[in-house]
PDB file of N, CA and C in Angstrom:
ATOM      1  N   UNK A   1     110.120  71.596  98.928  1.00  0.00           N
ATOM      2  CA  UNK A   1     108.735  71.467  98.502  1.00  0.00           C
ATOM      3  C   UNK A   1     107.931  72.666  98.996  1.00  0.00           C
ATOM      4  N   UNK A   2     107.719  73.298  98.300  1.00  0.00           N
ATOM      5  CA  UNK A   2     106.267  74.046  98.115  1.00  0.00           C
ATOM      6  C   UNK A   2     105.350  74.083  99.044  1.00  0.00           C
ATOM      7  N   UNK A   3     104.858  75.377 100.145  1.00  0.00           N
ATOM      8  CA  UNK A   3     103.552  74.625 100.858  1.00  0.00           C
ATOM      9  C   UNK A   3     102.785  76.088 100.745  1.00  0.00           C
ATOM     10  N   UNK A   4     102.469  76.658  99.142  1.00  0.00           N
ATOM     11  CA  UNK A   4     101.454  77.539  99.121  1.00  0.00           C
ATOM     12  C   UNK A   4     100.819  76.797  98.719  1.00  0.00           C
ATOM     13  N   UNK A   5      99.193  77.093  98.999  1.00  0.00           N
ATOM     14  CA  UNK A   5      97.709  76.320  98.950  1.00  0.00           C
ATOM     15  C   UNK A   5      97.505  77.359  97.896  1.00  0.00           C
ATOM     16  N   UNK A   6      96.526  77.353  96.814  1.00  0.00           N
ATOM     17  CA  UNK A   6      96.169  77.441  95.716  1.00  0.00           C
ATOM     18  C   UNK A   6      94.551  77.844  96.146  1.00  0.00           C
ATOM     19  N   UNK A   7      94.233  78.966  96.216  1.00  0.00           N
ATOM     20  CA  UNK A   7      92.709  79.701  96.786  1.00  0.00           C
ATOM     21  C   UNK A   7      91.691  80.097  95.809  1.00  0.00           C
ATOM     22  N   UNK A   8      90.736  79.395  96.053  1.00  0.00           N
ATOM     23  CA  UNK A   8      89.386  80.020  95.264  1.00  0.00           C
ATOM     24  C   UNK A   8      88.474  80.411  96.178  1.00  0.00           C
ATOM     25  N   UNK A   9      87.054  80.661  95.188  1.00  0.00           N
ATOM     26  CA  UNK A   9      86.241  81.252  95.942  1.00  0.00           C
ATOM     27  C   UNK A   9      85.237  80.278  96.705  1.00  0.00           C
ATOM     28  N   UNK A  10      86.083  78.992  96.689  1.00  0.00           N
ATOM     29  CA  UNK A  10      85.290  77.612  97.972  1.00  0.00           C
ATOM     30  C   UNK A  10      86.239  77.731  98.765  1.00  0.00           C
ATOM     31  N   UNK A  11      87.552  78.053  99.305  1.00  0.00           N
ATOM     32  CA  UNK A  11      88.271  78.083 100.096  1.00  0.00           C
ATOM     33  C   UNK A  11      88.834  79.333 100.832  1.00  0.00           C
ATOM     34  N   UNK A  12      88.842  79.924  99.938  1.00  0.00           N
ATOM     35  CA  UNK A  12      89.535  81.423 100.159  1.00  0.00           C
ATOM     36  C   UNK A  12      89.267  82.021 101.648  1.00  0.00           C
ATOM     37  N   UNK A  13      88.094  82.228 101.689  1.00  0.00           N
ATOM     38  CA  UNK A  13      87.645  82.874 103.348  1.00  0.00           C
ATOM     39  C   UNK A  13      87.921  81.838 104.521  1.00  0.00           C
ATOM     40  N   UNK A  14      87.575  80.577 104.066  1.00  0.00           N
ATOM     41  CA  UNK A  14      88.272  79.260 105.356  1.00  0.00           C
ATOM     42  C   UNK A  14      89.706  79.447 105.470  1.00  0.00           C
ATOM     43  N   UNK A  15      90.811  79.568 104.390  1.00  0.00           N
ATOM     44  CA  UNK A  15      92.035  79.460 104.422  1.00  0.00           C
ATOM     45  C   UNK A  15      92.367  81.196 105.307  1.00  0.00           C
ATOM     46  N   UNK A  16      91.605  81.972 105.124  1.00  0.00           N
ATOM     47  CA  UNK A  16      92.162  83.399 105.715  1.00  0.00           C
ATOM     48  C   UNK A  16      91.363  82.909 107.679  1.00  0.00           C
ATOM     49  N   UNK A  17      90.349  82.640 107.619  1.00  0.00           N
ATOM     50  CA  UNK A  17      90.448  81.735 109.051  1.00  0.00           C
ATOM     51  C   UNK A  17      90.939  81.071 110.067  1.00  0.00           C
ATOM     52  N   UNK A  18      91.623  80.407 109.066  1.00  0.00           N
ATOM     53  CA  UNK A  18      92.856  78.874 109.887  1.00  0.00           C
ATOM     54  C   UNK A  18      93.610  79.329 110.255  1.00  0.00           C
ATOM     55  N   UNK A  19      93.955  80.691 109.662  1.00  0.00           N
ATOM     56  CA  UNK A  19      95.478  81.386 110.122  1.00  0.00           C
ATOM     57  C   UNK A  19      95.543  82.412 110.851  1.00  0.00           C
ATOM     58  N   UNK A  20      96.533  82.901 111.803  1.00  0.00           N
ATOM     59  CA  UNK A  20      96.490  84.236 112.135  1.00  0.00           C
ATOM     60  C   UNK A  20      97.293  84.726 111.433  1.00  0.00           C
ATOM     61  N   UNK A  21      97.963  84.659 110.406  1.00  0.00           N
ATOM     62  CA  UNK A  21      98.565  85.582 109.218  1.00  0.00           C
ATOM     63  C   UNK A  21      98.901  84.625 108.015  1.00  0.00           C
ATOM     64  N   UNK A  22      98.509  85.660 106.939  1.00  0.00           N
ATOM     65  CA  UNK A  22      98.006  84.978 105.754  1.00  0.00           C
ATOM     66  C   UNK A  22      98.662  85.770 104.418  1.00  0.00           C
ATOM     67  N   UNK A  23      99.583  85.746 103.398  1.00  0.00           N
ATOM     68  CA  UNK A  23     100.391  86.204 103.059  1.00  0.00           C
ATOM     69  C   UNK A  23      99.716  85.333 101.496  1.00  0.00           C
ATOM     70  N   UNK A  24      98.609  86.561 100.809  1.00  0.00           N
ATOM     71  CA  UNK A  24      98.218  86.415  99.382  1.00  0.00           C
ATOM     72  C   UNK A  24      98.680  87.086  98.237  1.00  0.00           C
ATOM     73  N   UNK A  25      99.435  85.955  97.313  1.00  0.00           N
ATOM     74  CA  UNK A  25      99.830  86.709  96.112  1.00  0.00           C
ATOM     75  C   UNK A  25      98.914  86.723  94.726  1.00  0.00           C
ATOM     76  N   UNK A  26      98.556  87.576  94.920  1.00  0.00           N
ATOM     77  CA  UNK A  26      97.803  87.703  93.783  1.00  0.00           C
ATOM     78  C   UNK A  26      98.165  87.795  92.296  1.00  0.00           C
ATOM     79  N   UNK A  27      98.031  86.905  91.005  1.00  0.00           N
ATOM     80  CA  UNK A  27      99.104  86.741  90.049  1.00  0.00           C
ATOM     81  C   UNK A  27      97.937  86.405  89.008  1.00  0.00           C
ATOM     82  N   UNK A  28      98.275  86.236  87.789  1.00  0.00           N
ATOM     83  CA  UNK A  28      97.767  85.534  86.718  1.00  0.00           C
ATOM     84  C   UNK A  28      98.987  85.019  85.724  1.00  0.00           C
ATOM     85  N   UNK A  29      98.477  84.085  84.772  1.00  0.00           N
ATOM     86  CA  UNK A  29      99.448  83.239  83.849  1.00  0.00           C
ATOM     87  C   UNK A  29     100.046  84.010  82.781  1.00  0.00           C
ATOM     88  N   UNK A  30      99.745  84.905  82.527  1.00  0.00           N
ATOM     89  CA  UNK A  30     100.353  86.060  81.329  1.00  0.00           C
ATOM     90  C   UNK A  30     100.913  86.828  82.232  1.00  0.00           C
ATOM     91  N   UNK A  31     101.193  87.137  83.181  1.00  0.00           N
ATOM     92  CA  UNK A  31     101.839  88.026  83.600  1.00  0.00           C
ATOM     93  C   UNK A  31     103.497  87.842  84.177  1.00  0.00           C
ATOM     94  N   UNK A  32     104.454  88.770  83.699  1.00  0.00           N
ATOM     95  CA  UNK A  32     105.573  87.843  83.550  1.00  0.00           C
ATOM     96  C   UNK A  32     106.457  87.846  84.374  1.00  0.00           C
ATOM     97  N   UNK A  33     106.482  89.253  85.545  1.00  0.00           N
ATOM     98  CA  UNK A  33     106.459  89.619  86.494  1.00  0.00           C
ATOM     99  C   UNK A  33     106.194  88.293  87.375  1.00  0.00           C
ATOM    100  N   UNK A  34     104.741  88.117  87.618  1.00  0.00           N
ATOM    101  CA  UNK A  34     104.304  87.000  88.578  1.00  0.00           C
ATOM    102  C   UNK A  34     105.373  85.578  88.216  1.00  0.00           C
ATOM    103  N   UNK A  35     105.519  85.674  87.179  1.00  0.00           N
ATOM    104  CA  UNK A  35     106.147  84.249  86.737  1.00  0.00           C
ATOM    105  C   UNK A  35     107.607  84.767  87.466  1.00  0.00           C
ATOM    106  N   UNK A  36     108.387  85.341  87.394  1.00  0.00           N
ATOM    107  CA  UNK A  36     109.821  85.525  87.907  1.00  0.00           C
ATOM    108  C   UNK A  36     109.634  85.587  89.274  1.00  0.00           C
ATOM    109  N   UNK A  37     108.334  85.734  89.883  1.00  0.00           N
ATOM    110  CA  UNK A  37     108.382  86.269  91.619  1.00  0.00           C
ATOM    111  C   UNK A  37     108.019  84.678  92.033  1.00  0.00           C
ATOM    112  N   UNK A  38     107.201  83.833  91.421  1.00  0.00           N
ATOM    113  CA  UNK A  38     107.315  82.463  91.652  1.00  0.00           C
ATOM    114  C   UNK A  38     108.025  81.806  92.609  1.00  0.00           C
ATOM    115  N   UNK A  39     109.166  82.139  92.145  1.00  0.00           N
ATOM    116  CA  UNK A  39     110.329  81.031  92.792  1.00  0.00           C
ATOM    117  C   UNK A  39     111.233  81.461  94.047  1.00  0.00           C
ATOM    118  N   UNK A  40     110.875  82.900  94.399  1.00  0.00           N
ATOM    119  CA  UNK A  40     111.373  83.505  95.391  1.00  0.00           C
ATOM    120  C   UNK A  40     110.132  83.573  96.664  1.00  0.00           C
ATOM    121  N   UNK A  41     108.715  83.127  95.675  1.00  0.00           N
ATOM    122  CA  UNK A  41     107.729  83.347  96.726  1.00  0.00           C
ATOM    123  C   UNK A  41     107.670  81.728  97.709  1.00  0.00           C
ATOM    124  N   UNK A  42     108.230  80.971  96.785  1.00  0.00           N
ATOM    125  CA  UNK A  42     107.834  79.417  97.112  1.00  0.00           C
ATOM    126  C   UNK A  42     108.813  79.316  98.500  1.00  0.00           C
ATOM    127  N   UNK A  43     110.450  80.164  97.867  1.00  0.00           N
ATOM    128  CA  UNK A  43     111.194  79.972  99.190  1.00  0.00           C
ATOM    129  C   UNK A  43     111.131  80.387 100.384  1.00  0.00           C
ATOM    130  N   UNK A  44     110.313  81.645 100.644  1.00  0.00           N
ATOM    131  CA  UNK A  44     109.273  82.662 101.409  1.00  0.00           C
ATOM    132  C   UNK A  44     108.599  81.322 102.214  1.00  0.00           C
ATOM    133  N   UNK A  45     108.083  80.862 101.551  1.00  0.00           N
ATOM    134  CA  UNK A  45     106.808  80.021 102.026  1.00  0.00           C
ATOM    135  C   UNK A  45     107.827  78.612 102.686  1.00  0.00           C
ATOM    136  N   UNK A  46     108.836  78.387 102.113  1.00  0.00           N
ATOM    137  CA  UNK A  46     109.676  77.035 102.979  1.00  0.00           C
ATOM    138  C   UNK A  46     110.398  77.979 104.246  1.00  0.00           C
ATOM    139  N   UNK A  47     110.434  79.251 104.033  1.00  0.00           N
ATOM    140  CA  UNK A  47     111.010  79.264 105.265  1.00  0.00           C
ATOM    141  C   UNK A  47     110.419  80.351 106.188  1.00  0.00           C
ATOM    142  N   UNK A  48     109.225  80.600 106.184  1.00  0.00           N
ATOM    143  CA  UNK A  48     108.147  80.995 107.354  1.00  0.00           C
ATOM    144  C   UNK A  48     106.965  80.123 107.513  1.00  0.00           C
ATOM    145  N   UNK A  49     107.312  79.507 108.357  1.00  0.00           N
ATOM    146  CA  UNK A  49     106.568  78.139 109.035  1.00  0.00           C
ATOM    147  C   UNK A  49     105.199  78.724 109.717  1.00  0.00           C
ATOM    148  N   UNK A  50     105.458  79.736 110.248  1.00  0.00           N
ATOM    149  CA  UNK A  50     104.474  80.161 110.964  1.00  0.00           C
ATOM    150  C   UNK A  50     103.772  81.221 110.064  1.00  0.00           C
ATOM    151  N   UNK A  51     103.461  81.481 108.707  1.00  0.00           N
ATOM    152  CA  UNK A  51     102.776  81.793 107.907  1.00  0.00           C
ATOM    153  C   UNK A  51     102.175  81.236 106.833  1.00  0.00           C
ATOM    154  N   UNK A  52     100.620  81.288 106.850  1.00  0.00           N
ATOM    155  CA  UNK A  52     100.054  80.708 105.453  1.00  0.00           C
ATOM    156  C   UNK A  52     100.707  81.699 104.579  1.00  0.00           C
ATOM    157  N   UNK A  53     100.890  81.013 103.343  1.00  0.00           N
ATOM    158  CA  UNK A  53     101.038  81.472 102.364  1.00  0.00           C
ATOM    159  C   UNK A  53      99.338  81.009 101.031  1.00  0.00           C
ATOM    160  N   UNK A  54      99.000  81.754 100.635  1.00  0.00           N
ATOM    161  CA  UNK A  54      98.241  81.038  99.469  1.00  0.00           C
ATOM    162  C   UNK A  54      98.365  81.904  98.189  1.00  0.00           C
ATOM    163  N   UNK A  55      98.446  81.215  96.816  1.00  0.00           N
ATOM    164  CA  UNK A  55      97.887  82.014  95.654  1.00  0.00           C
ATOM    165  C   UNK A  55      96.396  81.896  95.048  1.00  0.00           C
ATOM    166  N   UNK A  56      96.512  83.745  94.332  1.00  0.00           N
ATOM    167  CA  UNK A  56      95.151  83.508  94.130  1.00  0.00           C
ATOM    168  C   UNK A  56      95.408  83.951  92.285  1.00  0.00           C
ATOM    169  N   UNK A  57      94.627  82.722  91.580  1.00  0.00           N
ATOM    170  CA  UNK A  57      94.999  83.320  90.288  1.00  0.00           C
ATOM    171  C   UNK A  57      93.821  84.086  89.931  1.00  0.00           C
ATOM    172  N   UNK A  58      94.259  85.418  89.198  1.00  0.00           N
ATOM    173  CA  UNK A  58      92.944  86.411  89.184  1.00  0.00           C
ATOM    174  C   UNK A  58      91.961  86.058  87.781  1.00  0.00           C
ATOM    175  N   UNK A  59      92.461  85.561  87.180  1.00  0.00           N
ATOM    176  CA  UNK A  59      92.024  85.129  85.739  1.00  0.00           C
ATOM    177  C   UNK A  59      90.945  84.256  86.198  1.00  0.00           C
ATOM    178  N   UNK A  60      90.962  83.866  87.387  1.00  0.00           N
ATOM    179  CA  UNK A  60      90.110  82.463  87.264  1.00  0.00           C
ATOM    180  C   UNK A  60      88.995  83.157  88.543  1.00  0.00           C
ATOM    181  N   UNK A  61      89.721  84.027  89.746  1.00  0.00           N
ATOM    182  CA  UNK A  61      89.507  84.160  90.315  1.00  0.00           C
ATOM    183  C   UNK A  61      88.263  85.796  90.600  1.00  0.00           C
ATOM    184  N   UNK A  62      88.350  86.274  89.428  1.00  0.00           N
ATOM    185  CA  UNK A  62      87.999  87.873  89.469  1.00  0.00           C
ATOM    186  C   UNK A  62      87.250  88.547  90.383  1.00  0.00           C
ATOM    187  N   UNK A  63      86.460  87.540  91.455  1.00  0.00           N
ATOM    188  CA  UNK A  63      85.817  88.188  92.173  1.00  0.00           C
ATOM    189  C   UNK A  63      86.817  88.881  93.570  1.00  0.00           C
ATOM    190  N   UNK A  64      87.187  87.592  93.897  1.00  0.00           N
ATOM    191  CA  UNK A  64      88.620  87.859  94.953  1.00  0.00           C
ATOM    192  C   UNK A  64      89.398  88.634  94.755  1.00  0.00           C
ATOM    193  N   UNK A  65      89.970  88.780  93.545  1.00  0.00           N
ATOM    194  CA  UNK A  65      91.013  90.233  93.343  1.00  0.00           C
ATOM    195  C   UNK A  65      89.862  91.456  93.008  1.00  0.00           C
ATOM    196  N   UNK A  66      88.412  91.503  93.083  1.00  0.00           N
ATOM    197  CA  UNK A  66      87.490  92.568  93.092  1.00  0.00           C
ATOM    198  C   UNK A  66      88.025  93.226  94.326  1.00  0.00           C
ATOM    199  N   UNK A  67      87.136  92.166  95.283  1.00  0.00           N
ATOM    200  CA  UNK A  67      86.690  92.386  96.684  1.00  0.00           C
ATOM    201  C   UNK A  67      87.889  93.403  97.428  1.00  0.00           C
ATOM    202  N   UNK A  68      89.037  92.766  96.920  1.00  0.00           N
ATOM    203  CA  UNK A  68      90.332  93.281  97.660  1.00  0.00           C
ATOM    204  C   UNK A  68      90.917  94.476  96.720  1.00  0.00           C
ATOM    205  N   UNK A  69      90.500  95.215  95.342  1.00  0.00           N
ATOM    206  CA  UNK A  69      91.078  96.242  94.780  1.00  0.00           C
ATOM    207  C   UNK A  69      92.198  95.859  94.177  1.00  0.00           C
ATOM    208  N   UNK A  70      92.598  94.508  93.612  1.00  0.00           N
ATOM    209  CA  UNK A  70      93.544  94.720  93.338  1.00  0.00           C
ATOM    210  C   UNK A  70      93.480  95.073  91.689  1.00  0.00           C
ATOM    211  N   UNK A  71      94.382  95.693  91.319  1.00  0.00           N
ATOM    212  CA  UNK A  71      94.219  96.411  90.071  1.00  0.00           C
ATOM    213  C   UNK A  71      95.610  96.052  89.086  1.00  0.00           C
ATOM    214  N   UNK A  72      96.806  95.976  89.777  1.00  0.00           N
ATOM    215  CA  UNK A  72      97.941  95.795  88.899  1.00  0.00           C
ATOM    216  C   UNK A  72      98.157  94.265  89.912  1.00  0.00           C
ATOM    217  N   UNK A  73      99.534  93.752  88.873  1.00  0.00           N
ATOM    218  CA  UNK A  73      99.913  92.094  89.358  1.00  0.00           C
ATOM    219  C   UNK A  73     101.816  92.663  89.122  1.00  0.00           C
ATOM    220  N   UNK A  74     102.344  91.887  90.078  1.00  0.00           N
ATOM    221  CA  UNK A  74     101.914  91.174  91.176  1.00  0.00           C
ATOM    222  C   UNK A  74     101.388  92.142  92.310  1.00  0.00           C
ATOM    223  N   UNK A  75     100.796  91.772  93.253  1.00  0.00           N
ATOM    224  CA  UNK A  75     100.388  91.646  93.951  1.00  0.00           C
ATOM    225  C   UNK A  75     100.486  91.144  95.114  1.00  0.00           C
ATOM    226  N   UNK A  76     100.496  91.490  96.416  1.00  0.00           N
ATOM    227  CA  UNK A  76     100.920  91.055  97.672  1.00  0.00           C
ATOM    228  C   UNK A  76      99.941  91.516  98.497  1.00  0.00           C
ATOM    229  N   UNK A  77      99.054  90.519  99.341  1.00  0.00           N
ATOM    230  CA  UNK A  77      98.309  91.388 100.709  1.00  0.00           C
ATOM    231  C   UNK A  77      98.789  90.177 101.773  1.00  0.00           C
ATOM    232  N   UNK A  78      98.940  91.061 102.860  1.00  0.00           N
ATOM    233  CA  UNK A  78      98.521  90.400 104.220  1.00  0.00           C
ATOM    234  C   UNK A  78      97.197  90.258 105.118  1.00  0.00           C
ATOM    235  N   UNK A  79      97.531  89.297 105.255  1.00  0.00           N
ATOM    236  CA  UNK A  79      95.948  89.365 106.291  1.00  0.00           C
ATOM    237  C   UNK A  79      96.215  88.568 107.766  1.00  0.00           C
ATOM    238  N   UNK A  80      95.812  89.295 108.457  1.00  0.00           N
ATOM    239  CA  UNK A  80      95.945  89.131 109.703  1.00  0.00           C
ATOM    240  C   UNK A  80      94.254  89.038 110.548  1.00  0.00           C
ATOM    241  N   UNK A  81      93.987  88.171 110.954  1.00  0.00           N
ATOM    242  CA  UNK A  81      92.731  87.972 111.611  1.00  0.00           C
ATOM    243  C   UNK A  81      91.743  88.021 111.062  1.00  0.00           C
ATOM    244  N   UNK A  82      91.661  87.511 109.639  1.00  0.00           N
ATOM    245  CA  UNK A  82      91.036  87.551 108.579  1.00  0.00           C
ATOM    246  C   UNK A  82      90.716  88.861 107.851  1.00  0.00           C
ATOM    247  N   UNK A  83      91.404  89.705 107.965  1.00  0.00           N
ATOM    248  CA  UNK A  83      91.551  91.014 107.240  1.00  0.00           C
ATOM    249  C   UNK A  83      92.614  91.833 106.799  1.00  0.00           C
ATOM    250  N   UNK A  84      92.950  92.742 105.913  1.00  0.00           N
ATOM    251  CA  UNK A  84      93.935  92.552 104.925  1.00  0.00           C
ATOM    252  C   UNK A  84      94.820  93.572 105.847  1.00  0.00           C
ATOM    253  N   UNK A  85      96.140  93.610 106.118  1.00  0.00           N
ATOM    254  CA  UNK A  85      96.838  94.703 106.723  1.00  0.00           C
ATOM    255  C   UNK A  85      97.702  95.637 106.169  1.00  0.00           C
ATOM    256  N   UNK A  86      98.221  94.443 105.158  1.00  0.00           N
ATOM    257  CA  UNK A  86      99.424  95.481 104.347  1.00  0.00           C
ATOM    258  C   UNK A  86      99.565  94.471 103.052  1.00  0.00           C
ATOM    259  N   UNK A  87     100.049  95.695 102.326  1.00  0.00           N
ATOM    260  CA  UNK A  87     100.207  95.015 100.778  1.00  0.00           C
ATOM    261  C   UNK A  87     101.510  95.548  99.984  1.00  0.00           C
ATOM    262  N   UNK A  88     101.373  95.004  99.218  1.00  0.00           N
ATOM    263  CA  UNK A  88     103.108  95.460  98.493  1.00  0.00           C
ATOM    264  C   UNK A  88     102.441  94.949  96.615  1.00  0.00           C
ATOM    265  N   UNK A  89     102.723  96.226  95.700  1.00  0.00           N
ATOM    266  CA  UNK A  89     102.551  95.571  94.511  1.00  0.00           C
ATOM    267  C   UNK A  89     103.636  95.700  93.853  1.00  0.00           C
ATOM    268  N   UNK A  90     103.415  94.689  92.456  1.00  0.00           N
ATOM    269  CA  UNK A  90     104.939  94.371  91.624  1.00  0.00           C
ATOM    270  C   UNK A  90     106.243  93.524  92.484  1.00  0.00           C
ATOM    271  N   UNK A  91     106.843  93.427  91.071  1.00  0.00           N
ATOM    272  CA  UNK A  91     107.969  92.419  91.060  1.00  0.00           C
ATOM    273  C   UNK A  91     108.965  93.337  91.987  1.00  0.00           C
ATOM    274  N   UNK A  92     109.624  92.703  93.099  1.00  0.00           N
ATOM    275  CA  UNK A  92     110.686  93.216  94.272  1.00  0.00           C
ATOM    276  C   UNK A  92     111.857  92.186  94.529  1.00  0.00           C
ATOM    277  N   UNK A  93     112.782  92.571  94.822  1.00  0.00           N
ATOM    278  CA  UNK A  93     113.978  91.876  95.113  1.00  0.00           C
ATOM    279  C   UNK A  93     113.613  90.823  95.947  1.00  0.00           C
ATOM    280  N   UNK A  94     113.935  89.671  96.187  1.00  0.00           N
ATOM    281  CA  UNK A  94     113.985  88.688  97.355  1.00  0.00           C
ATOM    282  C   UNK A  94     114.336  89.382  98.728  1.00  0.00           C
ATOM    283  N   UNK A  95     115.179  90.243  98.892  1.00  0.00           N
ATOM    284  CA  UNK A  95     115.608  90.834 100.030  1.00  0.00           C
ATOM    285  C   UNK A  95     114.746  91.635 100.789  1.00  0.00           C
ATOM    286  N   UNK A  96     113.944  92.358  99.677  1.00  0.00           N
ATOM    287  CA  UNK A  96     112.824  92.768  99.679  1.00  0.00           C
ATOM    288  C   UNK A  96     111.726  92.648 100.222  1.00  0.00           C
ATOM    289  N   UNK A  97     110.709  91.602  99.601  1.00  0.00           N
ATOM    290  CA  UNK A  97     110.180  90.369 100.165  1.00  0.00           C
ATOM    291  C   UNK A  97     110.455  89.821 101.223  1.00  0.00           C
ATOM    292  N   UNK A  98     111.652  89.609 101.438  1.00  0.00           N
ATOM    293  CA  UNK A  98     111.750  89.127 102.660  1.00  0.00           C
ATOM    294  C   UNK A  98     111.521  89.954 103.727  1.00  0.00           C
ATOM    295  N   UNK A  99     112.362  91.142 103.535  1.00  0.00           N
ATOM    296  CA  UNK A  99     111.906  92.319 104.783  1.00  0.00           C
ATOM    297  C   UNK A  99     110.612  92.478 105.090  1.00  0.00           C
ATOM    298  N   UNK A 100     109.236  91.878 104.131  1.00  0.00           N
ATOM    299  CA  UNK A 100     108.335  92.581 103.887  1.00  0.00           C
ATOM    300  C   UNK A 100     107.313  91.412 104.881  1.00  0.00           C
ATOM    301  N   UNK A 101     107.604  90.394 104.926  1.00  0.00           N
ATOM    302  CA  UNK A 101     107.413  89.067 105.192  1.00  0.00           C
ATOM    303  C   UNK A 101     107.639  89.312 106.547  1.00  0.00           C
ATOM    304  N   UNK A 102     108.879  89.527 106.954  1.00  0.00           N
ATOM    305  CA  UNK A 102     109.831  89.155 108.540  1.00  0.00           C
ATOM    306  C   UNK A 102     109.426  90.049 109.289  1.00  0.00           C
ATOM    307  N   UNK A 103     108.505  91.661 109.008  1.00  0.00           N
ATOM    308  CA  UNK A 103     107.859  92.513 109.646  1.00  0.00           C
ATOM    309  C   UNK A 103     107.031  92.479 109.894  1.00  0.00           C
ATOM    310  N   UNK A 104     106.286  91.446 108.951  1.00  0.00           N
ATOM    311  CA  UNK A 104     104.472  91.787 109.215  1.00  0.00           C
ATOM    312  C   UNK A 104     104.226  90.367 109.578  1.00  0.00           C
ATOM    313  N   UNK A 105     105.004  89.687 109.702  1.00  0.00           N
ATOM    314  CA  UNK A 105     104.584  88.066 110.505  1.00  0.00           C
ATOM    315  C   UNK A 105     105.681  87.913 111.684  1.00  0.00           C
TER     316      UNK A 105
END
């Protein structure tokens, strides 16, 4: 089961709060990329316990993917102490991801 939280702009800044590292994918529903990184992001998220994970859909969301620059999908930022540290864009291997994950948390 799944434990990314689903972020808007009523939650978004509380959820980067609660955490000391915060691991946002930034995605939309046409994008097909985001759709294949899905299922490698969910397993990311079952197996770093000690990281929020949340998505942010930009379609719905446009101010949040403003604020943060994001320009192409997918999309990856970290945030650490409520501010963004490192990012990674586009579709990447699981192995990938994972390295990317296991360094910065």
């Amino acid at each position: 089961m799944s434990r990314i939280v689903d972020v808007d702009s009523s939650n978004f800044d509380s959820v980067l709060r609660s955490a000391r590292k915060v691991f946002v994918d930034f995605w939309a529903p046409w994008c097909k990329p985001c759709e294949r990184m899905n299922p490698l992001i969910e397993r990311l998220a079952d197996r770093h316990n000690s990281i929020t994970f949340a998505r942010v859909n930009v379609d719905k969301q446009s101010e949040i993917a403003s604020r943060y620059h994001i320009s192409s999908l997918p999309a990856y930022v970290f945030f650490s102490d409520s501010r963004p540290s490192e990012s990674k864009i586009g579709a990447v291997s699981e192995r990938e991801l994972e390295r990317f994950v296991s360094e910065i948390g």
